[in-house]
N, C-alpha and C. Protein backbone atom coordinates (compact mmCIF):
# COMPACT_ATOMS: atom_id res chain seq x y z
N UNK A 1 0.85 -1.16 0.00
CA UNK A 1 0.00 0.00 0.00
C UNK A 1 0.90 1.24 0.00
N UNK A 2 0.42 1.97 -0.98
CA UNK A 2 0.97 3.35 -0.59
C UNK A 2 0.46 4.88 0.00
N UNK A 3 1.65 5.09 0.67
CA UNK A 3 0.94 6.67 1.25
C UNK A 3 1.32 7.92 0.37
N UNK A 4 0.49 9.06 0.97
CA UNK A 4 1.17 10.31 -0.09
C UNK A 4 1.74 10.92 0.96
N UNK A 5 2.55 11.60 0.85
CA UNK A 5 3.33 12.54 1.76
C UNK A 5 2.47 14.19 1.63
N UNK A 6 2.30 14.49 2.74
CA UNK A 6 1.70 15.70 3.08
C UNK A 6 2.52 17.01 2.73
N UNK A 7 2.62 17.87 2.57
CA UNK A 7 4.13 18.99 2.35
C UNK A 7 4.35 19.19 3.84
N UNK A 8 5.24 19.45 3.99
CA UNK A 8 5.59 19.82 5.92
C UNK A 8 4.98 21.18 6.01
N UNK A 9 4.39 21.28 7.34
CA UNK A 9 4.01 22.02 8.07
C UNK A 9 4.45 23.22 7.75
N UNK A 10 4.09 24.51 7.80
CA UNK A 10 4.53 25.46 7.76
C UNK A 10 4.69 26.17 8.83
N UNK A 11 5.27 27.39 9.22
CA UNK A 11 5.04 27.93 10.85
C UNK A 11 3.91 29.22 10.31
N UNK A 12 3.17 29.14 11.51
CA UNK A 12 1.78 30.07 11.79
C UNK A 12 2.56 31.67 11.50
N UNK A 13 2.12 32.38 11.15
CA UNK A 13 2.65 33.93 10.82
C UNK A 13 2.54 33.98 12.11
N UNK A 14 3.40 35.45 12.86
CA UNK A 14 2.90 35.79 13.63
C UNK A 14 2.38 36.74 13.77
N UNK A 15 1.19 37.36 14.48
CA UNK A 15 0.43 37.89 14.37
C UNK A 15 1.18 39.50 15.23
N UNK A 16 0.67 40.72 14.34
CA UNK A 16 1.18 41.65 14.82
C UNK A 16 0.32 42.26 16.11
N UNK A 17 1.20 43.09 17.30
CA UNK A 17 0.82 43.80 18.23
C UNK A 17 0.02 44.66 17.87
N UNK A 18 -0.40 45.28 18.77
CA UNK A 18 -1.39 46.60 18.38
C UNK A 18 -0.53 47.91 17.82
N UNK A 19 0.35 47.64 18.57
CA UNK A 19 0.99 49.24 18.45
C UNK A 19 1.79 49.02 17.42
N UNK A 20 2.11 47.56 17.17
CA UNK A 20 2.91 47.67 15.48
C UNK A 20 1.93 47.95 14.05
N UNK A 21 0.37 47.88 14.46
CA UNK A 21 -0.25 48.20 13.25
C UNK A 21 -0.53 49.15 13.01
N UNK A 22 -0.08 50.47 14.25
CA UNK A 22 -0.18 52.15 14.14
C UNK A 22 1.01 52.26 13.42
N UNK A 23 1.98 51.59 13.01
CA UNK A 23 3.00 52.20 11.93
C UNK A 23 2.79 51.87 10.43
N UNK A 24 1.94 51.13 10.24
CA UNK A 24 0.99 50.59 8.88
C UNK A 24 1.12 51.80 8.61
N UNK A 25 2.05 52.40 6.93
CA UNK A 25 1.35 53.29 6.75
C UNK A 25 0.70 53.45 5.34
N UNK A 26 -0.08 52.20 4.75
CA UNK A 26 -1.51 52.10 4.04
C UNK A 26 -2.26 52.21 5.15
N UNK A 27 -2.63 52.17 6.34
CA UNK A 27 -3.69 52.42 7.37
C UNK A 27 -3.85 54.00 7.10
N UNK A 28 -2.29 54.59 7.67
CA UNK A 28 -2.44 55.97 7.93
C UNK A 28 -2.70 56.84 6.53
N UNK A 29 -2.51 56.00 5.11
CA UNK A 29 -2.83 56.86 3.95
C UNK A 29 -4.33 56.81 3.93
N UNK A 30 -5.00 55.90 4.26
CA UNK A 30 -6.46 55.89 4.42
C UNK A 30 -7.24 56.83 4.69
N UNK A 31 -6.54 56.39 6.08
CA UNK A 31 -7.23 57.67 7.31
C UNK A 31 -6.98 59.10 6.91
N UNK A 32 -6.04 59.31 5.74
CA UNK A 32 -5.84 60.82 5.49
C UNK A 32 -6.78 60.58 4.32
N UNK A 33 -7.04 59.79 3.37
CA UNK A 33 -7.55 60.13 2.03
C UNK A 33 -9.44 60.24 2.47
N UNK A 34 -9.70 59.45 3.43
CA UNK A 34 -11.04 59.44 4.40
C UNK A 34 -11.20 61.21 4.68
N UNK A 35 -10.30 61.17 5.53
CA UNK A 35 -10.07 62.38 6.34
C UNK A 35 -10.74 63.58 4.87
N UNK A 36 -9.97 63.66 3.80
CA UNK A 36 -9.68 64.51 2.64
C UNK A 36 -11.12 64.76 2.23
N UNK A 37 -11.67 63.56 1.92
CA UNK A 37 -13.18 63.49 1.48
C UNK A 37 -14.30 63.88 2.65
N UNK A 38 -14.08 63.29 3.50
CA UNK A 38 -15.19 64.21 4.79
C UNK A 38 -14.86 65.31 4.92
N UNK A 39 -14.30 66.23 4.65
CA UNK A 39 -13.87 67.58 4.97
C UNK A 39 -14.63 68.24 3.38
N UNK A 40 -14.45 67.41 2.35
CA UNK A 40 -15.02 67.97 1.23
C UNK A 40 -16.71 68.11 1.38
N UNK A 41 -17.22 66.52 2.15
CA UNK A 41 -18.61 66.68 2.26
C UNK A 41 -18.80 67.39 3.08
N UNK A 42 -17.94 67.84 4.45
CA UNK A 42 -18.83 68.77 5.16
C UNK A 42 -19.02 70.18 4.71
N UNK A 43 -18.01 70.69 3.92
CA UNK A 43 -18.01 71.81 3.33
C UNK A 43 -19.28 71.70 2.35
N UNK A 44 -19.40 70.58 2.10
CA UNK A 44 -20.96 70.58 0.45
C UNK A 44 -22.16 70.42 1.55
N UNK A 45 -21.89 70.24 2.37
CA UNK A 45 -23.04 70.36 3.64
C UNK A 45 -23.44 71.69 3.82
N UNK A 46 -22.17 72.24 4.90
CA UNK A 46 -22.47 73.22 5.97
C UNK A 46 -21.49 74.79 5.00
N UNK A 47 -20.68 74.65 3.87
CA UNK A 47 -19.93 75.53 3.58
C UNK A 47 -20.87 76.72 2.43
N UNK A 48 -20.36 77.57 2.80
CA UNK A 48 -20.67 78.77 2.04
C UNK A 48 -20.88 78.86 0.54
N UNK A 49 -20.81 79.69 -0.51
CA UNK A 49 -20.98 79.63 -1.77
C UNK A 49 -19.61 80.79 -1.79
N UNK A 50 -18.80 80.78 -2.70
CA UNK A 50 -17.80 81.63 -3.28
C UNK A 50 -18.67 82.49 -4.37
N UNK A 51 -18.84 83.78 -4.10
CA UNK A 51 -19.65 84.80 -4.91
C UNK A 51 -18.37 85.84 -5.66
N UNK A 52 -18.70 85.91 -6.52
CA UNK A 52 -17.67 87.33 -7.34
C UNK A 52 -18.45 87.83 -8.29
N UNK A 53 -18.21 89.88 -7.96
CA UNK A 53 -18.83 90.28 -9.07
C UNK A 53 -17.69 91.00 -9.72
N UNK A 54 -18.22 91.26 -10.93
CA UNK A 54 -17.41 92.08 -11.57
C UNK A 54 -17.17 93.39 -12.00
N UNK A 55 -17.11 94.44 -12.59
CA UNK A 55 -17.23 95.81 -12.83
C UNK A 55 -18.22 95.98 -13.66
N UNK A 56 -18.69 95.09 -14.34
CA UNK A 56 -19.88 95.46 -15.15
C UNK A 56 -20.87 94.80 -14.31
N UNK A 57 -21.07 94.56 -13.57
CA UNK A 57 -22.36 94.31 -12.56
C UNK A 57 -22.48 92.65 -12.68
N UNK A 58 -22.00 92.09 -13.60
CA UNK A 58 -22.02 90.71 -13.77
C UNK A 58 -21.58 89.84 -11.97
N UNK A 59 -22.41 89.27 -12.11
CA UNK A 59 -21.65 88.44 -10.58
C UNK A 59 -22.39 86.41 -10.90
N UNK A 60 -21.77 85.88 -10.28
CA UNK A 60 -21.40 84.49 -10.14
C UNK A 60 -21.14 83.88 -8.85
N UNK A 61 -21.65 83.19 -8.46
CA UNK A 61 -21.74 81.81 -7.71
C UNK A 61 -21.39 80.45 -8.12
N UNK A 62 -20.99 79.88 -7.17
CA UNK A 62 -20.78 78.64 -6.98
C UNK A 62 -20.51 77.93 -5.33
N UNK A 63 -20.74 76.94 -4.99
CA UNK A 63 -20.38 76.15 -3.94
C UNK A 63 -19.03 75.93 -3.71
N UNK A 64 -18.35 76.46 -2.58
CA UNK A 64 -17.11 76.12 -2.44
C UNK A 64 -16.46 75.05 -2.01
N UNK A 65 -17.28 73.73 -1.99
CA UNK A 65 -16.86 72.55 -2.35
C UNK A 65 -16.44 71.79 -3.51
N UNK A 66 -16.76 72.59 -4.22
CA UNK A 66 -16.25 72.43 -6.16
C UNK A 66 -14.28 72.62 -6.00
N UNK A 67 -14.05 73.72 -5.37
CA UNK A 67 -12.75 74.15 -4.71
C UNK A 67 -12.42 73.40 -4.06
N UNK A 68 -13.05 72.58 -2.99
CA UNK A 68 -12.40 72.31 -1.74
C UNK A 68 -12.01 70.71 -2.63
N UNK A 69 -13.13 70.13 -3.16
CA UNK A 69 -12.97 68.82 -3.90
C UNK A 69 -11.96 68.59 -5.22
N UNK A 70 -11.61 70.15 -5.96
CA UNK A 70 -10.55 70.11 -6.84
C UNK A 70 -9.02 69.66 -6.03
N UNK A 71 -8.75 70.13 -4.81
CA UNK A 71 -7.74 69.84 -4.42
C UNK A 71 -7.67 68.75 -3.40
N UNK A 72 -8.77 67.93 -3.33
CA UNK A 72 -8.66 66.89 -2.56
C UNK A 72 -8.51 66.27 -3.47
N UNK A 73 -8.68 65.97 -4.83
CA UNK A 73 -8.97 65.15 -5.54
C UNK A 73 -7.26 64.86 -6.13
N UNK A 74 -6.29 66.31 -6.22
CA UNK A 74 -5.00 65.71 -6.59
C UNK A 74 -4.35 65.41 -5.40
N UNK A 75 -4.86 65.68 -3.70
CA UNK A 75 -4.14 65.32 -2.40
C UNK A 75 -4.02 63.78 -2.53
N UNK A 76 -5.35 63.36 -2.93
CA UNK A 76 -5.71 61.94 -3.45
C UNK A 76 -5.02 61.37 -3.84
N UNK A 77 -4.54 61.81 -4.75
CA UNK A 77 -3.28 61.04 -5.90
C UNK A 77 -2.35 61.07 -5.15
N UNK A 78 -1.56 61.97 -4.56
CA UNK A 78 -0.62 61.98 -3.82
C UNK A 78 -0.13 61.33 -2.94
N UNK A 79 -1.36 61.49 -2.22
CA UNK A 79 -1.17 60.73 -0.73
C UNK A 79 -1.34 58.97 -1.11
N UNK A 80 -2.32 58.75 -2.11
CA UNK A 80 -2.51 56.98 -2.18
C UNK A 80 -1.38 56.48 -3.35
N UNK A 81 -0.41 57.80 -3.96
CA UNK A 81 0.77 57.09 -4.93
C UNK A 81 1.58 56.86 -3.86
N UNK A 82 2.11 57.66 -2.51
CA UNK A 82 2.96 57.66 -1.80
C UNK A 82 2.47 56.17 -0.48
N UNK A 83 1.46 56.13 -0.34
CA UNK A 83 0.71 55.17 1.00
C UNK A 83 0.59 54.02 0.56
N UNK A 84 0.30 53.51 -0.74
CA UNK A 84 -0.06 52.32 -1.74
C UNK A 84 1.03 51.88 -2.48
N UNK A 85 2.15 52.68 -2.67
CA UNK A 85 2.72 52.10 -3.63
C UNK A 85 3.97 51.13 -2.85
N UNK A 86 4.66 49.98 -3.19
CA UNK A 86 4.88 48.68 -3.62
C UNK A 86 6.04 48.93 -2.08
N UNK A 87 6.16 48.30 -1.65
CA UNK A 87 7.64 48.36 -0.57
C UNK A 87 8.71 47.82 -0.93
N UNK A 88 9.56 47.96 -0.82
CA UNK A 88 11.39 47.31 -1.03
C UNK A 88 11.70 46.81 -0.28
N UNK A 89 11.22 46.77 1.28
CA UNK A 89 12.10 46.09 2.38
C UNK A 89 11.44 44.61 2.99
């Protein structure tokens, strides 16, 4: 009769501490790109309108979350090319 051989055992990872997963920093790019976007909705909530007139009486509106979301939107890129991208060590 024959047997099959199993592959050997491997060892269990070990599992990280608490305080080693506060140096994660894809956690902490999160929590900023989170952070980036709730600050945009509260402004499309609770924020003002950016008004300008001009010399000929012409004037314009808009929501200044249009602003606040143009530059979250390249913080975005920034922060998740730098938090996401690939490790070496």
């Amino acid at each position: 009769m024959t047997t099959i051989s199993h592959e050997p055992q491997a060892v269990a990872p070990q599992t990280r501490h608490w305080s080693e997963q506060l140096k994660v920093r894809e956690m902490w790019a999160s929590l900023a790109i989170v952070a980036m976007w709730m600050a945009v909705a509260i402004t499309a909530i609770w924020g003002s309108n950016i008004m300008t007139h001009s010399a000929g009486g012409d004037s314009t509106n808009f929501p200044s979350a249009l602003l606040v979301a143009f530059f979250a939107f390249f913080a975005t890129w920034v922060v998740a090319r730098y938090g996401f991208r690939e490790r070496k060590d």
